[in-house]
PDB file of N, CA and C in Angstrom:
ATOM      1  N   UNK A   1      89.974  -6.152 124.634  1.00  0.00           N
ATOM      2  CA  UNK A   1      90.070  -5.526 125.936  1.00  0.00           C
ATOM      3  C   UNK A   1      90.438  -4.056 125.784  1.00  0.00           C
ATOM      4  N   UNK A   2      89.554  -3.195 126.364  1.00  0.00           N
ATOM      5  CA  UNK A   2      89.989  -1.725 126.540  1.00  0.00           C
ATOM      6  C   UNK A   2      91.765  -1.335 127.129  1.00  0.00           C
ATOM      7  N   UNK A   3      92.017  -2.396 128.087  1.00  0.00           N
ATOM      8  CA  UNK A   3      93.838  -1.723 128.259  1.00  0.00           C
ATOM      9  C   UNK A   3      94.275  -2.218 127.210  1.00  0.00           C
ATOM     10  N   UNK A   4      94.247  -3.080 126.005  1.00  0.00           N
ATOM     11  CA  UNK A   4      95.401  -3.126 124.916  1.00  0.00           C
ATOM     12  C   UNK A   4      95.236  -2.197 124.649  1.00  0.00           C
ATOM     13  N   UNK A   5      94.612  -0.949 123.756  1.00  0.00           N
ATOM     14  CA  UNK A   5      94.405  -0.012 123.000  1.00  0.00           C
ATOM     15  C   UNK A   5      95.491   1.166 123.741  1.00  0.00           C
ATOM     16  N   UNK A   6      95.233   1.285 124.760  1.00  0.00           N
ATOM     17  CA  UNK A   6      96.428   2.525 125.505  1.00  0.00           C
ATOM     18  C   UNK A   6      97.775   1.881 125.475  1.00  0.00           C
ATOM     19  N   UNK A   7      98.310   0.539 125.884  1.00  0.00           N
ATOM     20  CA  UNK A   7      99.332   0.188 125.926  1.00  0.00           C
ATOM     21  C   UNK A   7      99.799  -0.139 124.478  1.00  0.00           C
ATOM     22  N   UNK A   8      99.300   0.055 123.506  1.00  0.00           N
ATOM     23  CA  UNK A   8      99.666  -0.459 122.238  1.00  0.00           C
ATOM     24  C   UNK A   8      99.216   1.022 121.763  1.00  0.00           C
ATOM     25  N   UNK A   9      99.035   2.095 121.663  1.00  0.00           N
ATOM     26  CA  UNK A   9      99.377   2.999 121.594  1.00  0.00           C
ATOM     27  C   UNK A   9     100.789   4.143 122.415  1.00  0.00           C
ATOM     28  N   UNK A  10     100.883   3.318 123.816  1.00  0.00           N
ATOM     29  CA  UNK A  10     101.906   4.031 124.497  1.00  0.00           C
ATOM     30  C   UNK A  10     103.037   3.426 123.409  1.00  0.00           C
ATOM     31  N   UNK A  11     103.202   1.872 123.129  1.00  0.00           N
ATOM     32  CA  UNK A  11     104.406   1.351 122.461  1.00  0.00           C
ATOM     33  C   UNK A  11     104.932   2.773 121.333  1.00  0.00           C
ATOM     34  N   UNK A  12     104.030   3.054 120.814  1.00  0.00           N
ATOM     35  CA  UNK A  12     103.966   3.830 119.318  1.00  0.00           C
ATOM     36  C   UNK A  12     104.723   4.966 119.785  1.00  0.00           C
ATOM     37  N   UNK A  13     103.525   5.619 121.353  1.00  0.00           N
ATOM     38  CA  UNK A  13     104.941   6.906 121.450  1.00  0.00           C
ATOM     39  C   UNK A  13     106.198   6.832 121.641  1.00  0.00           C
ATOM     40  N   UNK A  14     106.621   5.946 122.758  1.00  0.00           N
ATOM     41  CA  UNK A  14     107.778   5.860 123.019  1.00  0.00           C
ATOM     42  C   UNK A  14     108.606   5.470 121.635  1.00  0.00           C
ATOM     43  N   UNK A  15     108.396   4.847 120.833  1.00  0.00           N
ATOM     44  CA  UNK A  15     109.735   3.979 120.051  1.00  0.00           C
ATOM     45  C   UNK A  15     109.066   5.571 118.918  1.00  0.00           C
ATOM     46  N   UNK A  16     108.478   6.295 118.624  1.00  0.00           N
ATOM     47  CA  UNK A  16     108.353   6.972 117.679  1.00  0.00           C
ATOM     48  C   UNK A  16     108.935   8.603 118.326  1.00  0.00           C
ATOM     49  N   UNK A  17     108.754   8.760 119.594  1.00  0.00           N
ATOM     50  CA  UNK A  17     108.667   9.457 120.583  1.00  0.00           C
ATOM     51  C   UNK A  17     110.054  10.323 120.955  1.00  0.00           C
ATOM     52  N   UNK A  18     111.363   8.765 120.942  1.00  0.00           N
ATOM     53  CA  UNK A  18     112.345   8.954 121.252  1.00  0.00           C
ATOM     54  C   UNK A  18     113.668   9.579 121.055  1.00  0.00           C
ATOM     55  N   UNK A  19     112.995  10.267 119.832  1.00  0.00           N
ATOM     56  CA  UNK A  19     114.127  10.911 118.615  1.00  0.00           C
ATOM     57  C   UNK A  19     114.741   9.644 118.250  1.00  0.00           C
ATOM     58  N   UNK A  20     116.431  10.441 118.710  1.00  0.00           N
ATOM     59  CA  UNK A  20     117.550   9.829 118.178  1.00  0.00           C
ATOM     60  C   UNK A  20     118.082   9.006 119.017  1.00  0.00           C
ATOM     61  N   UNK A  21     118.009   9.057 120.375  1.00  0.00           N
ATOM     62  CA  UNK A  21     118.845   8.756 121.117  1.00  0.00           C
ATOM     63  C   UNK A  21     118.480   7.376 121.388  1.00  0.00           C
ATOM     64  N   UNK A  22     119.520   6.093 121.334  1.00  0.00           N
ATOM     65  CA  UNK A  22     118.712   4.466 121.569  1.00  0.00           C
ATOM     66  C   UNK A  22     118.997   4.405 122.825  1.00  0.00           C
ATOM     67  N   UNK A  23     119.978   4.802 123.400  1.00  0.00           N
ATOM     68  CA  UNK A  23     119.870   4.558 125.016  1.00  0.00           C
ATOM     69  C   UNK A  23     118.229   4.935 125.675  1.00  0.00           C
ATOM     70  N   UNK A  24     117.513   6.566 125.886  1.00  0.00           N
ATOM     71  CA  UNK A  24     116.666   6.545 125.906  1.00  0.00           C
ATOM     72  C   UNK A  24     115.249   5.983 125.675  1.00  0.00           C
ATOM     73  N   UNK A  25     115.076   5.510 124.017  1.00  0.00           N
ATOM     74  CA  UNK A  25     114.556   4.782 123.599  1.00  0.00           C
ATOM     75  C   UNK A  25     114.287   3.385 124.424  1.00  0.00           C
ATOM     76  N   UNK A  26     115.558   2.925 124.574  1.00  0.00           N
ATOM     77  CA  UNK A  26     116.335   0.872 125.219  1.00  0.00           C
ATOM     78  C   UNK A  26     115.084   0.996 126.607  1.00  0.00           C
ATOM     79  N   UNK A  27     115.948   2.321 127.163  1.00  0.00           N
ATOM     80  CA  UNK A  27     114.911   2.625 128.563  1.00  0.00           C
ATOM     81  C   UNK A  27     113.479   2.494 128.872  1.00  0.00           C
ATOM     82  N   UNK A  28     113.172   3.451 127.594  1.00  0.00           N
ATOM     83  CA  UNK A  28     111.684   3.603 127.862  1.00  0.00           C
ATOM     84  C   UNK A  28     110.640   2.533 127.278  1.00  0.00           C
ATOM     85  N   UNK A  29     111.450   2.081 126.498  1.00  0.00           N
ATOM     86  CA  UNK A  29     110.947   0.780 125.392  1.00  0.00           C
ATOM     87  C   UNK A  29     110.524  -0.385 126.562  1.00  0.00           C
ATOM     88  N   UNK A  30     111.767  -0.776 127.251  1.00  0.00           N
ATOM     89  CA  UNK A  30     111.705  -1.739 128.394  1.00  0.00           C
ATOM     90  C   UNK A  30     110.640  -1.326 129.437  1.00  0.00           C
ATOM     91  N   UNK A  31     110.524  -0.052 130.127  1.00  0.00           N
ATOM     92  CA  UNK A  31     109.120   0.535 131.060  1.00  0.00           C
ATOM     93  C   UNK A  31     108.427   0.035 130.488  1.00  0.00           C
ATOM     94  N   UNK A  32     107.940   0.225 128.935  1.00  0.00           N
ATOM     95  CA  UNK A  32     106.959  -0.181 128.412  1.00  0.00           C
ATOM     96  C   UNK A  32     106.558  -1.488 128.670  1.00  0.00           C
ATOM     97  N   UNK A  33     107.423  -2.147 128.285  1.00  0.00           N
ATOM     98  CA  UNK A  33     107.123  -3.596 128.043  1.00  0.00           C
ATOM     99  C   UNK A  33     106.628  -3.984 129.411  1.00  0.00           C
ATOM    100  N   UNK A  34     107.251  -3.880 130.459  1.00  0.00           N
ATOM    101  CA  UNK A  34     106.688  -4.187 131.972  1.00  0.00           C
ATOM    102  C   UNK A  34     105.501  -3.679 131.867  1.00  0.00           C
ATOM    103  N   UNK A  35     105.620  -2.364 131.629  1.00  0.00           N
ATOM    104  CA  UNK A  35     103.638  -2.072 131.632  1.00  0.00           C
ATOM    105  C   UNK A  35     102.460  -3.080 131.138  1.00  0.00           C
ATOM    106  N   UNK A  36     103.265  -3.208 129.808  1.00  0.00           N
ATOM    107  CA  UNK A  36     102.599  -4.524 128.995  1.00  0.00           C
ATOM    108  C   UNK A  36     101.766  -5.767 129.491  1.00  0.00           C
ATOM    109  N   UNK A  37     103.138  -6.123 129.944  1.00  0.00           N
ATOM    110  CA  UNK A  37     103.430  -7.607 130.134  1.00  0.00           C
ATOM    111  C   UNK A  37     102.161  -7.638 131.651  1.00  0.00           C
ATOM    112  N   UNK A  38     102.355  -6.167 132.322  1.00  0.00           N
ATOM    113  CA  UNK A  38     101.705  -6.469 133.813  1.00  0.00           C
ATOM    114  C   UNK A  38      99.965  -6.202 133.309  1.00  0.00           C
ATOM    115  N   UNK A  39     100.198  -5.070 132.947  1.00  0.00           N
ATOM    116  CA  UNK A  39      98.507  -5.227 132.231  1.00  0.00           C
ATOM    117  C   UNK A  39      98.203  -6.461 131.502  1.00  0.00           C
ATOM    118  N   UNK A  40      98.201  -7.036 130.955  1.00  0.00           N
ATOM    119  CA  UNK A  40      98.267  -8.560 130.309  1.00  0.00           C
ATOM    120  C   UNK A  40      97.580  -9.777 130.441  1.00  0.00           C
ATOM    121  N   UNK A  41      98.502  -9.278 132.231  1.00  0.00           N
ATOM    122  CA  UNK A  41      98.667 -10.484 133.237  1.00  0.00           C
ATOM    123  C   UNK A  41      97.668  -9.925 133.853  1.00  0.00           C
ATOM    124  N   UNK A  42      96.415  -8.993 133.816  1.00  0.00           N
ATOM    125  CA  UNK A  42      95.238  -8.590 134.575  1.00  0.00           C
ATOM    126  C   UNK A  42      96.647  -8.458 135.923  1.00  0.00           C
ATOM    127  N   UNK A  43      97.278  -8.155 136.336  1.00  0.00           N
ATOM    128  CA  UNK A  43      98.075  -7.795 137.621  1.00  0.00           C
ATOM    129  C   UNK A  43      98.357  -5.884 137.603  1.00  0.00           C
ATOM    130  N   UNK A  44      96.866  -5.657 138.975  1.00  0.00           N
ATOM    131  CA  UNK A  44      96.992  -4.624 139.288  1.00  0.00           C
ATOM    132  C   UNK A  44      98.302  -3.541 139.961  1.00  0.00           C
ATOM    133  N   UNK A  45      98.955  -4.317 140.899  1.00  0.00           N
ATOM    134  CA  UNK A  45      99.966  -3.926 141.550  1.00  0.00           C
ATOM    135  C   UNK A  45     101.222  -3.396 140.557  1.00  0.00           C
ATOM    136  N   UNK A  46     101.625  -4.810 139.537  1.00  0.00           N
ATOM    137  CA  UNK A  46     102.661  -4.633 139.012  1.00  0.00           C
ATOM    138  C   UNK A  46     102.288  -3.411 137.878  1.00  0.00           C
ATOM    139  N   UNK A  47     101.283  -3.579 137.560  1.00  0.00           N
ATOM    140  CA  UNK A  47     101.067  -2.617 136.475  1.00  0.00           C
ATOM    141  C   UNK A  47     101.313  -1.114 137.049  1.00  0.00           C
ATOM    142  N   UNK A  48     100.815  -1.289 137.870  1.00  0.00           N
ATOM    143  CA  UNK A  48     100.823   0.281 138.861  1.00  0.00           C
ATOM    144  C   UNK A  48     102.266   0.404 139.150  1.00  0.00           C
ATOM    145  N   UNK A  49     103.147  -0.266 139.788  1.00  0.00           N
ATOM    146  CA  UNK A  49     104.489  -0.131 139.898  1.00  0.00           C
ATOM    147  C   UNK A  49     105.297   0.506 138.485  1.00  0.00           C
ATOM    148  N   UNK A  50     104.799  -0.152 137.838  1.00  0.00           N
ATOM    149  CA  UNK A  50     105.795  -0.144 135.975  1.00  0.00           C
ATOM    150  C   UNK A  50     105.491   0.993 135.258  1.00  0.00           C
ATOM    151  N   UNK A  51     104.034   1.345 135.848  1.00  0.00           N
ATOM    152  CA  UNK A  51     103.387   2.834 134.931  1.00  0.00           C
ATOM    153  C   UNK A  51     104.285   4.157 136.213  1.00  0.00           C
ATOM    154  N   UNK A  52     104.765   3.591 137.225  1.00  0.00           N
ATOM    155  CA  UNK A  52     105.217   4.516 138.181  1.00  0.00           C
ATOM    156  C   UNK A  52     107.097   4.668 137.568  1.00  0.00           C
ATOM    157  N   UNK A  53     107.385   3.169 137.545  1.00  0.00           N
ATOM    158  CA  UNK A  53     108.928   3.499 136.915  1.00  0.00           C
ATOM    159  C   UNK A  53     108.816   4.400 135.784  1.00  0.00           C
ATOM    160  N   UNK A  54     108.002   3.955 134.933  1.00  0.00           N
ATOM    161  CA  UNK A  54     107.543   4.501 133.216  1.00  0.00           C
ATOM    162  C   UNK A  54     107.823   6.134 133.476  1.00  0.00           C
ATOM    163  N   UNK A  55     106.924   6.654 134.528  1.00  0.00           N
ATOM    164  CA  UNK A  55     107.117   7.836 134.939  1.00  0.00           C
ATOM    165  C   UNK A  55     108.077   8.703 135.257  1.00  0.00           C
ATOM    166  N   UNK A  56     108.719   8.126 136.213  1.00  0.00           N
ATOM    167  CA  UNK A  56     110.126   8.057 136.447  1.00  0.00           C
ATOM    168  C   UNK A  56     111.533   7.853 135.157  1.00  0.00           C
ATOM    169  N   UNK A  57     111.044   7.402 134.292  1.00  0.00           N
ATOM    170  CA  UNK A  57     112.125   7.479 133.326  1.00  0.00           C
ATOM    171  C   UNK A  57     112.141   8.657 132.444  1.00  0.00           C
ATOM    172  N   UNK A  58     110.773   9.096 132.292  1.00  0.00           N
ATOM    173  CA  UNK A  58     110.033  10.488 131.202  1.00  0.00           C
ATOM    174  C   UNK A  58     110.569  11.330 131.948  1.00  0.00           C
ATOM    175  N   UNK A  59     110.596  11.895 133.308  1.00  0.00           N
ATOM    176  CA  UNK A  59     111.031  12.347 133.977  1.00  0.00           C
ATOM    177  C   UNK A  59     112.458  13.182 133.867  1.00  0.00           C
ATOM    178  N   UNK A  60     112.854  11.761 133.886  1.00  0.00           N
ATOM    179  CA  UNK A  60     114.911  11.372 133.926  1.00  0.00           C
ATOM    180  C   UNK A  60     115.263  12.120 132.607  1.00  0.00           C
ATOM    181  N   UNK A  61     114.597  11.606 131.735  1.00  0.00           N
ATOM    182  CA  UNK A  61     114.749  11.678 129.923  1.00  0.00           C
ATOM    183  C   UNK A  61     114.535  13.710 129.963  1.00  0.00           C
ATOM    184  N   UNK A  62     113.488  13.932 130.324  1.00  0.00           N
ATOM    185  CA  UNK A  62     113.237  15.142 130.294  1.00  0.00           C
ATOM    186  C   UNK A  62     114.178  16.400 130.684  1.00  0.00           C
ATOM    187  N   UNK A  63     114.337  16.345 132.141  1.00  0.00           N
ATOM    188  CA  UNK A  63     115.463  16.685 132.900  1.00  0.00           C
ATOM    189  C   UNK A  63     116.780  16.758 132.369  1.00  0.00           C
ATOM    190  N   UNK A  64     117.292  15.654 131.580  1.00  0.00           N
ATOM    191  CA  UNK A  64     118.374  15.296 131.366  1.00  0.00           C
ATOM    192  C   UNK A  64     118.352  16.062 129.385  1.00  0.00           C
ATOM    193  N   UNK A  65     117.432  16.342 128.924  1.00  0.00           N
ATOM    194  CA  UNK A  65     117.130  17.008 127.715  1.00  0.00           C
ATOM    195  C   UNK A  65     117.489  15.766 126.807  1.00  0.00           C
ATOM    196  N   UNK A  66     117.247  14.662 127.044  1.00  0.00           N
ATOM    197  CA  UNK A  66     116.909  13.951 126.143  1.00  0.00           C
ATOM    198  C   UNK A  66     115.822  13.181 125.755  1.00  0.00           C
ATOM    199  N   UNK A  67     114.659  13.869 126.225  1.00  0.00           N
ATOM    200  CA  UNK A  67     113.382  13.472 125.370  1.00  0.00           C
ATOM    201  C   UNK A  67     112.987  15.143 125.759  1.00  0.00           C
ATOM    202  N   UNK A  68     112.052  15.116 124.323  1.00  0.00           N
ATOM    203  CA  UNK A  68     110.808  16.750 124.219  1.00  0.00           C
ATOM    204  C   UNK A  68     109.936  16.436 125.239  1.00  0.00           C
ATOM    205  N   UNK A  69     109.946  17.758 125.741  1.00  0.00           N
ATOM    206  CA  UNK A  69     108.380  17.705 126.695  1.00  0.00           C
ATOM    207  C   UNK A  69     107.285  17.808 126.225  1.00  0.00           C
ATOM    208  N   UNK A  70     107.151  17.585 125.099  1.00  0.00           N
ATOM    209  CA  UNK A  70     105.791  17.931 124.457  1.00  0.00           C
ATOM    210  C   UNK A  70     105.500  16.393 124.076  1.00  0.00           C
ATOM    211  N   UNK A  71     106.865  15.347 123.780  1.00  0.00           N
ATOM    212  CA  UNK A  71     106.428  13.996 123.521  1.00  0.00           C
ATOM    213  C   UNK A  71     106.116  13.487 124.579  1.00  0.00           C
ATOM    214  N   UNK A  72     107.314  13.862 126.010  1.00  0.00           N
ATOM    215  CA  UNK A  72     106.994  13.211 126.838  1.00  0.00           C
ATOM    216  C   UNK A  72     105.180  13.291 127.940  1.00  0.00           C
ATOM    217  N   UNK A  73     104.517  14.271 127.142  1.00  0.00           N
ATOM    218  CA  UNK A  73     103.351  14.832 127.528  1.00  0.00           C
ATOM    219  C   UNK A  73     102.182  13.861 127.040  1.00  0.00           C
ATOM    220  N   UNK A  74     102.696  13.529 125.705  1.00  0.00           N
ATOM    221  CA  UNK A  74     101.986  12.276 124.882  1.00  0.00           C
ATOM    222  C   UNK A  74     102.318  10.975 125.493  1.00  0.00           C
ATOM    223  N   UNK A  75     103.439  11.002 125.765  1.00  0.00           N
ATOM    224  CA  UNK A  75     103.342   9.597 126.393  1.00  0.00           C
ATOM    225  C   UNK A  75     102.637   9.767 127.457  1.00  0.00           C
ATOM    226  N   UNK A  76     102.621  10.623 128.526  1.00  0.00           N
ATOM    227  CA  UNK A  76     101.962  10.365 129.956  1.00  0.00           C
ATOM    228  C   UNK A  76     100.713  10.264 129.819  1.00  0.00           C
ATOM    229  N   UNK A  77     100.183  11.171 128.188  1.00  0.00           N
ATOM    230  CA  UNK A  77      98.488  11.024 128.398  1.00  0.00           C
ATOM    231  C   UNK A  77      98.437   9.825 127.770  1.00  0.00           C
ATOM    232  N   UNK A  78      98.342   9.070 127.021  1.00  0.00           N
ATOM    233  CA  UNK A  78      98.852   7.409 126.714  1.00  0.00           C
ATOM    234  C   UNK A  78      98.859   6.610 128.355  1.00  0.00           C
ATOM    235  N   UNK A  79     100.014   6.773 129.213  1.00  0.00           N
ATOM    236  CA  UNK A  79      99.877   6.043 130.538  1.00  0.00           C
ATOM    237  C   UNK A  79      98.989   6.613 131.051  1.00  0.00           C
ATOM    238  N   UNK A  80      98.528   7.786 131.466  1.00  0.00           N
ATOM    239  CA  UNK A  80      97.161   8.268 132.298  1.00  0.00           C
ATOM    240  C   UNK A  80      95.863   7.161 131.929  1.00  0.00           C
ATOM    241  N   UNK A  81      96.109   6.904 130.130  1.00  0.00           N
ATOM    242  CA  UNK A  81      94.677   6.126 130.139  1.00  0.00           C
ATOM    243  C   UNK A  81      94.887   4.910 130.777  1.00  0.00           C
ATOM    244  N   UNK A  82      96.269   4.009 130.232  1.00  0.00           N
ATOM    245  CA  UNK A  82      96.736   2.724 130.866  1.00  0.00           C
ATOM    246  C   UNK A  82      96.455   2.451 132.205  1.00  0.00           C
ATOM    247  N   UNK A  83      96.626   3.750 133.142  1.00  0.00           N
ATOM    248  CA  UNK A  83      96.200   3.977 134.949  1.00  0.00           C
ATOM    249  C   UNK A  83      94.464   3.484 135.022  1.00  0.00           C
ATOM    250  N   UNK A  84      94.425   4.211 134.251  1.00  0.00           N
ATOM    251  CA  UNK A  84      92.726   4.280 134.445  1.00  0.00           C
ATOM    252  C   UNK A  84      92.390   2.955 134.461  1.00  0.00           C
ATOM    253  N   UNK A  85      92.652   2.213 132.940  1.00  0.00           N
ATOM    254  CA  UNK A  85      92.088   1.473 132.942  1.00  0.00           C
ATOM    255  C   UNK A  85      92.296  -0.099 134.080  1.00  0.00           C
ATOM    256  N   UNK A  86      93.450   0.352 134.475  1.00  0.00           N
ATOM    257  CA  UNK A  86      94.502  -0.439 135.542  1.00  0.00           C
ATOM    258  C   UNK A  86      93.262  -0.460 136.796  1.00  0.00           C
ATOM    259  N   UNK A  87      93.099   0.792 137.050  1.00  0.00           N
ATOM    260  CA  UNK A  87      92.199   0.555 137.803  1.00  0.00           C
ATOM    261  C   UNK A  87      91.064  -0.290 137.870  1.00  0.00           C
ATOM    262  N   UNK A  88      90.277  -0.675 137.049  1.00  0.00           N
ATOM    263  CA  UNK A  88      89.338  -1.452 136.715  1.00  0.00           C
ATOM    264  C   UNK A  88      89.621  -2.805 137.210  1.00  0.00           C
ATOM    265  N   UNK A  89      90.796  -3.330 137.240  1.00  0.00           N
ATOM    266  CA  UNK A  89      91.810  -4.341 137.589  1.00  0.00           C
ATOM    267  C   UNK A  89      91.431  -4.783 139.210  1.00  0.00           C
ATOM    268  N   UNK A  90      90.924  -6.033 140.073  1.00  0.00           N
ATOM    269  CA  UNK A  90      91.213  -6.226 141.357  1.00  0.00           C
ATOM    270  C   UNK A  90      92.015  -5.788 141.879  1.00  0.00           C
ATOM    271  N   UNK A  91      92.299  -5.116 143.178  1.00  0.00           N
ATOM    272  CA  UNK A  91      93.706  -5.583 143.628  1.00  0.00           C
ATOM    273  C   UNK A  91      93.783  -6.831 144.158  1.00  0.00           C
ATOM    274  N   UNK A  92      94.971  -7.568 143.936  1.00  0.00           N
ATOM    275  CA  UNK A  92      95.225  -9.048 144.342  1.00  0.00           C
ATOM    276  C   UNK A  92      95.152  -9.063 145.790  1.00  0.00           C
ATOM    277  N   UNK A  93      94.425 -10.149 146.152  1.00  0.00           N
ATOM    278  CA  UNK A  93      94.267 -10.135 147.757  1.00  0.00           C
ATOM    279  C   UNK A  93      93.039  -9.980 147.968  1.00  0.00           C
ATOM    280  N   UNK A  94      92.325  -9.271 146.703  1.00  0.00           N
ATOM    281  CA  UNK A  94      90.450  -8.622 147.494  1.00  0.00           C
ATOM    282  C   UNK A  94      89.616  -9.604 146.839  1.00  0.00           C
ATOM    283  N   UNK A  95      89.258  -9.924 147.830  1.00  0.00           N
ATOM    284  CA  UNK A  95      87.829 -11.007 147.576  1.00  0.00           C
ATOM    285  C   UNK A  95      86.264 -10.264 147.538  1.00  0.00           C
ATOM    286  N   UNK A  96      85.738 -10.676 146.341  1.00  0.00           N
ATOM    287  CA  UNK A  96      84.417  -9.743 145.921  1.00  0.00           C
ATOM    288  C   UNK A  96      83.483 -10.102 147.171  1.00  0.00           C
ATOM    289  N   UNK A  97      83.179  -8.705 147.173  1.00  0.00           N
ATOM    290  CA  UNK A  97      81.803  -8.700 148.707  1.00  0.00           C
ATOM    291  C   UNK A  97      80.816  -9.121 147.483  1.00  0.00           C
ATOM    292  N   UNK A  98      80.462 -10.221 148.202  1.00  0.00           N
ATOM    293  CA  UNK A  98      78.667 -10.771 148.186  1.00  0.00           C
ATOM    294  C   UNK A  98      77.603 -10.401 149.168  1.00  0.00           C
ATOM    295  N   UNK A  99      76.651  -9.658 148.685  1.00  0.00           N
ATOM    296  CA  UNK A  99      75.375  -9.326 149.663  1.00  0.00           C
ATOM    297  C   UNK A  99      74.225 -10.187 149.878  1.00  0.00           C
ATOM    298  N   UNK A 100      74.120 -10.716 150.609  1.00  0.00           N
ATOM    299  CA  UNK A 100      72.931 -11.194 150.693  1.00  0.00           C
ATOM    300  C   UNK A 100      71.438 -11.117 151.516  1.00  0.00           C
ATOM    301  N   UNK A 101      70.766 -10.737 150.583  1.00  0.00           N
ATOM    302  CA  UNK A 101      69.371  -9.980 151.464  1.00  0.00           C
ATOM    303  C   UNK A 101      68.387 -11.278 151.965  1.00  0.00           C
ATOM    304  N   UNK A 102      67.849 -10.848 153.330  1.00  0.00           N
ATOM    305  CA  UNK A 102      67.339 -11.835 153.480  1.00  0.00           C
ATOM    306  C   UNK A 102      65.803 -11.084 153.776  1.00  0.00           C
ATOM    307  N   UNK A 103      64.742 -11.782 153.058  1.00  0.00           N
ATOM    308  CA  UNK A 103      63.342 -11.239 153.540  1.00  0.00           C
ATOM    309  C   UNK A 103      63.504 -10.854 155.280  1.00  0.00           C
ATOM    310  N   UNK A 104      62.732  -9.182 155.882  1.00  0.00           N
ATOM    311  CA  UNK A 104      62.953 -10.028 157.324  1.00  0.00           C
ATOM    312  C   UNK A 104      61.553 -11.077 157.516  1.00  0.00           C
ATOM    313  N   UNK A 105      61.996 -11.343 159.208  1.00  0.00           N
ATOM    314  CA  UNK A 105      60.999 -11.937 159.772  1.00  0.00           C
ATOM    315  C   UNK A 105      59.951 -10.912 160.754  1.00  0.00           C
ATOM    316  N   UNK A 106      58.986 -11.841 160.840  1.00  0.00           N
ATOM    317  CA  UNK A 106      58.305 -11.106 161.689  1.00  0.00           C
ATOM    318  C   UNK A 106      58.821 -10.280 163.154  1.00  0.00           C
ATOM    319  N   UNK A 107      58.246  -9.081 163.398  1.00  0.00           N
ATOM    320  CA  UNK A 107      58.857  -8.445 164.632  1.00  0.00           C
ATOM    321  C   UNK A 107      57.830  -8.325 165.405  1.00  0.00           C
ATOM    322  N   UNK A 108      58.136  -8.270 166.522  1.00  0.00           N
ATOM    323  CA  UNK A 108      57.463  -8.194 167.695  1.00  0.00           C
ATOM    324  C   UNK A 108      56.175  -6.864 167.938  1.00  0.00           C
ATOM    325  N   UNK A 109      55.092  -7.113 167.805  1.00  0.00           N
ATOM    326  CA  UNK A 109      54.096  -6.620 167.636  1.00  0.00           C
ATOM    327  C   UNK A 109      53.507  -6.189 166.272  1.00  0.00           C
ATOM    328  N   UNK A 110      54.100  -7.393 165.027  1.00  0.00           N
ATOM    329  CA  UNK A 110      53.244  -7.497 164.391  1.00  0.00           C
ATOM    330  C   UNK A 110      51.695  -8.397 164.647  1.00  0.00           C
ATOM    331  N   UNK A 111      50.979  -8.508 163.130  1.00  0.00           N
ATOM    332  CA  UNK A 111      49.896  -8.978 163.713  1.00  0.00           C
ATOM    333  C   UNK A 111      50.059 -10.710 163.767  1.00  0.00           C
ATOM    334  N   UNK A 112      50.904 -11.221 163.041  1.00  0.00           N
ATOM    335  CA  UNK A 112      51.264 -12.725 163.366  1.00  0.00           C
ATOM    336  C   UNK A 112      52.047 -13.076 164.788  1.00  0.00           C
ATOM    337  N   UNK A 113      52.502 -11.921 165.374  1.00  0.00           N
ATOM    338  CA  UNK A 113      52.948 -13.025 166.610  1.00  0.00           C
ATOM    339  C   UNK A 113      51.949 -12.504 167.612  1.00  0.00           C
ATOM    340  N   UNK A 114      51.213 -11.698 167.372  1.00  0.00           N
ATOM    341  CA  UNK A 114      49.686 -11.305 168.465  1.00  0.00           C
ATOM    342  C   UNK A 114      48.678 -12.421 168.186  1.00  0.00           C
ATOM    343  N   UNK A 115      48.941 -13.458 167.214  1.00  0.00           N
ATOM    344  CA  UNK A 115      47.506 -13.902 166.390  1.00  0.00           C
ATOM    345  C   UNK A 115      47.695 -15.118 167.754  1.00  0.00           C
ATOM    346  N   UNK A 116      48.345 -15.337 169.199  1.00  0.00           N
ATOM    347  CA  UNK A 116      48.126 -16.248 169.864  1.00  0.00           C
ATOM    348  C   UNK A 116      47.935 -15.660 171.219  1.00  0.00           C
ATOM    349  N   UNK A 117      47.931 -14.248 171.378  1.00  0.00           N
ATOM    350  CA  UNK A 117      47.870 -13.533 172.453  1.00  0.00           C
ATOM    351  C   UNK A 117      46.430 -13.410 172.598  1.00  0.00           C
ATOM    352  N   UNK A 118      45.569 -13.624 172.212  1.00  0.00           N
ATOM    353  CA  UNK A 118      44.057 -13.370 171.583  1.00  0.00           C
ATOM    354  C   UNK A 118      43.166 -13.310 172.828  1.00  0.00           C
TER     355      UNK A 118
END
């Protein structure tokens, strides 16, 4: 499946990503794993929620000068692909439109419904 490859590359940034600090690391390690676990589970919503906390922690980490912005840049392009491919994902609840064409029928002043007007 195309989403393992981003989420099993995001794993790599974060735990390689994190320097020194394991609190940070504990944090972002765990986002991850929800990302994981929700991509996984083909579950559009949760995945979208977890890549939104995920965000929210790079954020925190950044701000707070305990992650580089240049890693935390790698990780987001890592989740940007995870989004993408998230997308591809149903959302739960949507039922696939089926089309169905139907030959038409004859209309009114063709030559089959004249063929009794004669």
């Amino acid at each position: 499946m195309n989403r393992l490859l981003p989420v099993l590359l995001l794993v790599g940034f974060v735990l390689v990503g994190c320097g020194d600090d394991p609190q940070v690391r504990a944090r972002l390690s765990a986002r991850v794993a929800e990302v994981k676990a929700a991509a996984l589970a083909h579950n559009r919503l949760d995945t979208e929620t977890a890549l939104a906390a995920l965000h929210r922690e790079i954020a925190e980490a950044v701000a707070d000068g305990a992650l580089d912005s240049d890693i935390a840049g790698s990780i987001m392009v890592a989740a940007d692909r995870v989004a993408e491919d998230v997308r591809t994902i149903p959302a739960s609840g949507s039922v696939p439109v089926t089309v169905t064409v139907e030959p038409p029928g004859p209309r009114s002043g063709d030559k089959e419904s004249r063929a009794g007007d004669g």
